[in-house]
N, C-alpha and C. Protein backbone atom coordinates (compact mmCIF):
# COMPACT_ATOMS: atom_id res chain seq x y z
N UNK A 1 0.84 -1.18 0.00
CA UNK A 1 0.00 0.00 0.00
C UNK A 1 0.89 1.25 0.00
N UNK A 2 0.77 2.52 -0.55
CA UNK A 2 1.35 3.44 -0.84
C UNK A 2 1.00 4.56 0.41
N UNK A 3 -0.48 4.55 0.25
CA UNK A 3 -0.87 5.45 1.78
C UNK A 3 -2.24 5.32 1.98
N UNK A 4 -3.02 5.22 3.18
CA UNK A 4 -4.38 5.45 3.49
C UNK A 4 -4.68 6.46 3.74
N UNK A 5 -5.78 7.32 3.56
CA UNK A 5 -5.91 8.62 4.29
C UNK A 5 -7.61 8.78 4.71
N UNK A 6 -8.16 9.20 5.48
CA UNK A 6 -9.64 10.09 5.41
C UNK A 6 -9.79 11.11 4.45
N UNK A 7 -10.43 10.81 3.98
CA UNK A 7 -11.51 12.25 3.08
C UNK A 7 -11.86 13.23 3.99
N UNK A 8 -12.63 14.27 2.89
CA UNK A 8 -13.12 15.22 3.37
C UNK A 8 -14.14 15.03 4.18
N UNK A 9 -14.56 13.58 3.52
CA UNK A 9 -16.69 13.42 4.06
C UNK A 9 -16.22 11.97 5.06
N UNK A 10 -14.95 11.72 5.69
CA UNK A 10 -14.68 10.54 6.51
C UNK A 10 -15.15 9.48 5.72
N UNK A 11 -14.23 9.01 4.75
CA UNK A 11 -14.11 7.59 4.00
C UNK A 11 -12.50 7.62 4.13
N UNK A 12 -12.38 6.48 4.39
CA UNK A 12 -11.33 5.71 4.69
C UNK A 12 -10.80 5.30 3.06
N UNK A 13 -9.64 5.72 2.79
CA UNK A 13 -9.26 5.09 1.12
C UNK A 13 -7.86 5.34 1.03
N UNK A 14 -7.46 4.12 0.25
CA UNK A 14 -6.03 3.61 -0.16
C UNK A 14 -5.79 3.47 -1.27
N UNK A 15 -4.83 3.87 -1.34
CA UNK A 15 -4.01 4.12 -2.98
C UNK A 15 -2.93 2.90 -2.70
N UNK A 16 -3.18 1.49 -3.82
CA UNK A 16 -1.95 0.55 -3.78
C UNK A 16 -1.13 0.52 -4.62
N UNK A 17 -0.16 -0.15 -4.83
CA UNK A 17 0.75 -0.25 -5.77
C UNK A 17 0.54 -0.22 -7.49
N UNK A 18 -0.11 -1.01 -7.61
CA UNK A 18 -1.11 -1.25 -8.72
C UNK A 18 -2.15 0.36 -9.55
N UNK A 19 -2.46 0.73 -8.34
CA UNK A 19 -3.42 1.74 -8.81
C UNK A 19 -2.14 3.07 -9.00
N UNK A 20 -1.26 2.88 -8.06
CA UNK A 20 -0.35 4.19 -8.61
C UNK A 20 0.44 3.83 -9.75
N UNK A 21 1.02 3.30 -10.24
CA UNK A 21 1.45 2.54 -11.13
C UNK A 21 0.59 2.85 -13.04
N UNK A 22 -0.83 2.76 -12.52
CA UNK A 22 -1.26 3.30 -13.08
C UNK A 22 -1.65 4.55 -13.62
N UNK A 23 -1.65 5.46 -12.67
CA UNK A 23 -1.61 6.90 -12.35
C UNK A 23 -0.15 7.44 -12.58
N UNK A 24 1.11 6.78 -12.68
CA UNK A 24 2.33 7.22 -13.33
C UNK A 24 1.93 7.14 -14.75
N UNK A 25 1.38 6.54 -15.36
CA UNK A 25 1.45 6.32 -16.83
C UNK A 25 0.68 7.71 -17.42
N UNK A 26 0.44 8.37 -16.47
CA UNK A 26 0.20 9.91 -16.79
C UNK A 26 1.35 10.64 -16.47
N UNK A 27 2.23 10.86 -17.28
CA UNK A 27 4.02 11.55 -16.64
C UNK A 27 3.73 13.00 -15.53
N UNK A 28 2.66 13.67 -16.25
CA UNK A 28 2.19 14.84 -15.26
C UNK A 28 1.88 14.39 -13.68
N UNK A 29 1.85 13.13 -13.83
CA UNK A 29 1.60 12.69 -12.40
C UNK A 29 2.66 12.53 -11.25
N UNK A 30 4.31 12.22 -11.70
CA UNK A 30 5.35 12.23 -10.86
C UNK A 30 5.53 13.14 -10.26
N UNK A 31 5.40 12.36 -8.96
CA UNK A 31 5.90 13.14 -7.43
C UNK A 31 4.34 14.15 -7.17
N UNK A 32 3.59 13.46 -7.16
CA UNK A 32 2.28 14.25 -7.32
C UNK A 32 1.43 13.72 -5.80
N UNK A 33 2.03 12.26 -5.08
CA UNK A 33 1.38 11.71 -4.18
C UNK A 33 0.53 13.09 -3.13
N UNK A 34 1.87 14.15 -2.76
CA UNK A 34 0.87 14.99 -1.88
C UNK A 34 -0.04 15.81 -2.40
N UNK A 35 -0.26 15.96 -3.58
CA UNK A 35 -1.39 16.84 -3.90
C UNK A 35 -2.95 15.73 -3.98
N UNK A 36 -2.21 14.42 -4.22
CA UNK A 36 -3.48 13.42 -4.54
C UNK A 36 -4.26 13.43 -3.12
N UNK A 37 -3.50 12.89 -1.71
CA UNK A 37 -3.81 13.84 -0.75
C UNK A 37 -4.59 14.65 -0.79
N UNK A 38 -3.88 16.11 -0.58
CA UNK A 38 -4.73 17.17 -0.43
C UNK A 38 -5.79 17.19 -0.95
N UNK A 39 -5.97 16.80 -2.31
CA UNK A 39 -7.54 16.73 -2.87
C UNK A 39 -8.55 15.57 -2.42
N UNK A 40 -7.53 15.05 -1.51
CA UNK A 40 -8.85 14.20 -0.92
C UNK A 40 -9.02 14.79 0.52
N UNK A 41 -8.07 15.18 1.15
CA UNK A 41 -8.72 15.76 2.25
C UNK A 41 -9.36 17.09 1.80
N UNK A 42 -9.19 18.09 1.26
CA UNK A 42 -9.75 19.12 0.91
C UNK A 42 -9.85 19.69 -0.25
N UNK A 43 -10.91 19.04 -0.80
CA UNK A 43 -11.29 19.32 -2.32
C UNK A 43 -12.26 20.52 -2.64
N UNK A 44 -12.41 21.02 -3.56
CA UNK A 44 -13.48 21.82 -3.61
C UNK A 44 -14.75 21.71 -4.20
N UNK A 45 -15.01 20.24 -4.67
CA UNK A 45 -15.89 19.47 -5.07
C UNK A 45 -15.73 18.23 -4.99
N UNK A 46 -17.02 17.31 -4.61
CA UNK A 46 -16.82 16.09 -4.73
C UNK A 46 -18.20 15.77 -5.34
N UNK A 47 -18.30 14.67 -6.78
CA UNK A 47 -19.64 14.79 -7.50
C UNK A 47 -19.46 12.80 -7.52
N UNK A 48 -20.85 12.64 -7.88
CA UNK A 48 -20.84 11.52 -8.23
C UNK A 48 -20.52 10.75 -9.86
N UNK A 49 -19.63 10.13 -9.91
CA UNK A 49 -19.65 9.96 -11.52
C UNK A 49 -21.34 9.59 -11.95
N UNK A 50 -21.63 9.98 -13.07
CA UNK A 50 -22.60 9.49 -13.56
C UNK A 50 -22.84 8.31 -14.37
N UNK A 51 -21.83 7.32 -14.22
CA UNK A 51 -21.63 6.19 -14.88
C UNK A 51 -21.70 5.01 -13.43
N UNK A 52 -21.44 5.69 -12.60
CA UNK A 52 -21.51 4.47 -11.14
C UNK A 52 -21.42 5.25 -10.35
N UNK A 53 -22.86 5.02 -9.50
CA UNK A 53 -22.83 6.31 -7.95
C UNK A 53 -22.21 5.74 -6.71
N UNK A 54 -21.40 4.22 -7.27
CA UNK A 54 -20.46 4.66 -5.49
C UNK A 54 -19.15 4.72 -6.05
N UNK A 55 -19.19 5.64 -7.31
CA UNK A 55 -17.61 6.13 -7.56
C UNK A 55 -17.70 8.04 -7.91
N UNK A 56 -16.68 7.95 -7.09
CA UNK A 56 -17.35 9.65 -6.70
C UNK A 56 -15.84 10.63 -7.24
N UNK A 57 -15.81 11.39 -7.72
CA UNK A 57 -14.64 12.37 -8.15
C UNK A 57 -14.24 13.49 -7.47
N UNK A 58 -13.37 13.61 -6.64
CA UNK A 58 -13.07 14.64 -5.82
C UNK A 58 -12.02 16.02 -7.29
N UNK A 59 -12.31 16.92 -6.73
CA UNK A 59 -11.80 18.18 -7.70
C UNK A 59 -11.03 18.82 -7.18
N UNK A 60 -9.93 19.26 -7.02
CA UNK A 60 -9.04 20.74 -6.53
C UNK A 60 -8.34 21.20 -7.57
N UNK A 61 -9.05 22.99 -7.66
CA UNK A 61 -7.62 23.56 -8.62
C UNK A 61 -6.33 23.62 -8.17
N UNK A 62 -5.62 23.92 -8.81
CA UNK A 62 -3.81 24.44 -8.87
C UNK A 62 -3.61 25.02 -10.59
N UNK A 63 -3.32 26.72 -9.66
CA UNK A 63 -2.80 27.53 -10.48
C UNK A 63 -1.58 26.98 -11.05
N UNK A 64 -1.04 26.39 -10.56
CA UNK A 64 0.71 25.62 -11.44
C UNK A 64 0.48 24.23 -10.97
N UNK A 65 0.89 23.83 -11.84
CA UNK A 65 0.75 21.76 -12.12
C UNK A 65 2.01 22.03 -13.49
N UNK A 66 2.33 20.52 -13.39
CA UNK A 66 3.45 20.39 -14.06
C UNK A 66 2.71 20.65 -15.89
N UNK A 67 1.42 20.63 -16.24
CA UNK A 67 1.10 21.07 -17.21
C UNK A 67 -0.18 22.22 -17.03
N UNK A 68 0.12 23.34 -16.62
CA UNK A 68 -0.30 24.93 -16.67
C UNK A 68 -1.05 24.28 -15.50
N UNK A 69 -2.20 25.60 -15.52
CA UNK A 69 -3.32 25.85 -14.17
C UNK A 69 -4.62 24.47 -14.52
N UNK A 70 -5.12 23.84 -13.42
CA UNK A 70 -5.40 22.94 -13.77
C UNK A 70 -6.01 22.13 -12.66
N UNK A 71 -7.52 21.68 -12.78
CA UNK A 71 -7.62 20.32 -11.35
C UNK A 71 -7.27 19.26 -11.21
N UNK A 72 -6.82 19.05 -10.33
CA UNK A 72 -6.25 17.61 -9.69
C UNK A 72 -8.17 16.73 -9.89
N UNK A 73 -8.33 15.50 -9.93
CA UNK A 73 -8.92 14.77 -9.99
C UNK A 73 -8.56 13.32 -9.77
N UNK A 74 -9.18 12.69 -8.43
CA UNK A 74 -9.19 11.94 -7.84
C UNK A 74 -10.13 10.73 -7.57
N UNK A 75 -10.10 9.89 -9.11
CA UNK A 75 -11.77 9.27 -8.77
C UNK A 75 -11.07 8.63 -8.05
N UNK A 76 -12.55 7.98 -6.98
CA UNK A 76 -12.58 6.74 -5.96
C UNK A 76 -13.43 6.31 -6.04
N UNK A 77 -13.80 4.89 -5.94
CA UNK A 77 -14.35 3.92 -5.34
C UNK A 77 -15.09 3.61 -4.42
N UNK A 78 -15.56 3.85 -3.78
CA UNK A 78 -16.85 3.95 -2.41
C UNK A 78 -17.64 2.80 -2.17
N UNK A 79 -17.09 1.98 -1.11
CA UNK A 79 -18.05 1.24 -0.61
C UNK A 79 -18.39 1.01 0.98
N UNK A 80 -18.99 0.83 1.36
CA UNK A 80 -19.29 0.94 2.92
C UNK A 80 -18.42 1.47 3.86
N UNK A 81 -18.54 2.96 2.94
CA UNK A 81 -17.30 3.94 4.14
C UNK A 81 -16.69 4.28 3.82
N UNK A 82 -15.60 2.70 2.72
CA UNK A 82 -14.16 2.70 2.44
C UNK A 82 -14.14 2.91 1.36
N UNK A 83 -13.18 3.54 1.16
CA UNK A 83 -12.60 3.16 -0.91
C UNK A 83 -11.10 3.16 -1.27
N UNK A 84 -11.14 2.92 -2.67
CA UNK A 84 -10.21 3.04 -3.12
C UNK A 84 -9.84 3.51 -4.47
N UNK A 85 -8.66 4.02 -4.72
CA UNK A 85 -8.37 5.15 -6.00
C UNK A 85 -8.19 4.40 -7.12
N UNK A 86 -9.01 4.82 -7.90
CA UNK A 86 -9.27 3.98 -9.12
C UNK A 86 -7.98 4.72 -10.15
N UNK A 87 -8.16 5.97 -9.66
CA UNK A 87 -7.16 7.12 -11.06
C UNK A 87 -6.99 8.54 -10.31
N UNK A 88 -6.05 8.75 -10.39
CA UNK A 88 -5.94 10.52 -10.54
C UNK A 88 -5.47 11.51 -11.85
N UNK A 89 -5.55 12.05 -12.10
CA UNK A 89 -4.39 13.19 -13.24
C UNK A 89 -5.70 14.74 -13.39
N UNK A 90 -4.67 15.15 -14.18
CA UNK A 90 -5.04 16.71 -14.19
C UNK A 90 -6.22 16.54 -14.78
N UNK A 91 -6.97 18.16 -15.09
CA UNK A 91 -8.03 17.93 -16.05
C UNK A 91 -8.37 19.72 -16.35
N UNK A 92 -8.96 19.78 -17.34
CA UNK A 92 -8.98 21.22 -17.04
C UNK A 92 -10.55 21.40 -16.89
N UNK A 93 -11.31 20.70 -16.67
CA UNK A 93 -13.02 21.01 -16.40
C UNK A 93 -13.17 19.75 -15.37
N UNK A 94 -14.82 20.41 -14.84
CA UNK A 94 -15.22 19.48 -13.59
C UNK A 94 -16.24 18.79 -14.33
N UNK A 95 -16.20 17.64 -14.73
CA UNK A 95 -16.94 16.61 -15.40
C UNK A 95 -18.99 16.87 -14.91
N UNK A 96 -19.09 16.51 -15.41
CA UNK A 96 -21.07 15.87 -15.29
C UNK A 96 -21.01 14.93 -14.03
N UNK A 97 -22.04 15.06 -13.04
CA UNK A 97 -22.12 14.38 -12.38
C UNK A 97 -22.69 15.02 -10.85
N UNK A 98 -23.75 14.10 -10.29
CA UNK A 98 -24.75 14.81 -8.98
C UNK A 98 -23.43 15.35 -8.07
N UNK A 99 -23.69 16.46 -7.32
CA UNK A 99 -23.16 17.03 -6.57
C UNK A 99 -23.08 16.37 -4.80
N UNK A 100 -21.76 15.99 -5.00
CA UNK A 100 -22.04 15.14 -3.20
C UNK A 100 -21.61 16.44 -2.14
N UNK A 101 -20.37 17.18 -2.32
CA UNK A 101 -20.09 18.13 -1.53
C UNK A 101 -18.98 19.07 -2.40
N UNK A 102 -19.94 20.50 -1.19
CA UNK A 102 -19.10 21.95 -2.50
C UNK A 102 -18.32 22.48 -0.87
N UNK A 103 -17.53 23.10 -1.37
CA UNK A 103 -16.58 23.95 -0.23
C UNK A 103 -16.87 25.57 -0.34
């Protein structure tokens, strides 16, 4: 396991080997672990994907990211409490999807 942390809304979720691994194959992503973090403890949106409602997308901007101004995006996984990180990388819009929590 790489790290567990609490969310914003108290879910318990882990990022493993496997899932970061995957999330490198986005190069914008190296050395990115503490911002993946921060956007899970304090995001400024968290929506439900609209393709599966116990996978939920947390949002934080950053004026500088290794490719310009830009949100971090953090889907997870959600199940009884817990989850786990399916993907992170930049994005420059906040996708479609019900609104779970705004900051």
């Amino acid at each position: 396991m790489i790290f567990q942390i609490t969310t914003k809304l108290d879910k318990l979720v882990t990022l493993d080997e496997r899932r970061y691994e995957h999330i490198l194959d986005h190069v914008e992503m190296k050395n990115q672990i503490e911002r993946i973090k921060e956007t899970l403890r304090e995001p400024e949106e968290i929506r439900e994907s609209i393709y599966d409602n116990s996978v939920w997308l947390f949002y934080k901007f950053y004026s500088k990211t290794p490719v310009t101004k830009k949100y971090m995006l953090v889907v997870v996984k959600v199940l009884n409490n817990k989850g786990f990180i399916i993907t992170a990388f930049y994005t420059d819009e906040i996708k479609k999807g019900e609104l779970v929590w705004k900051s």
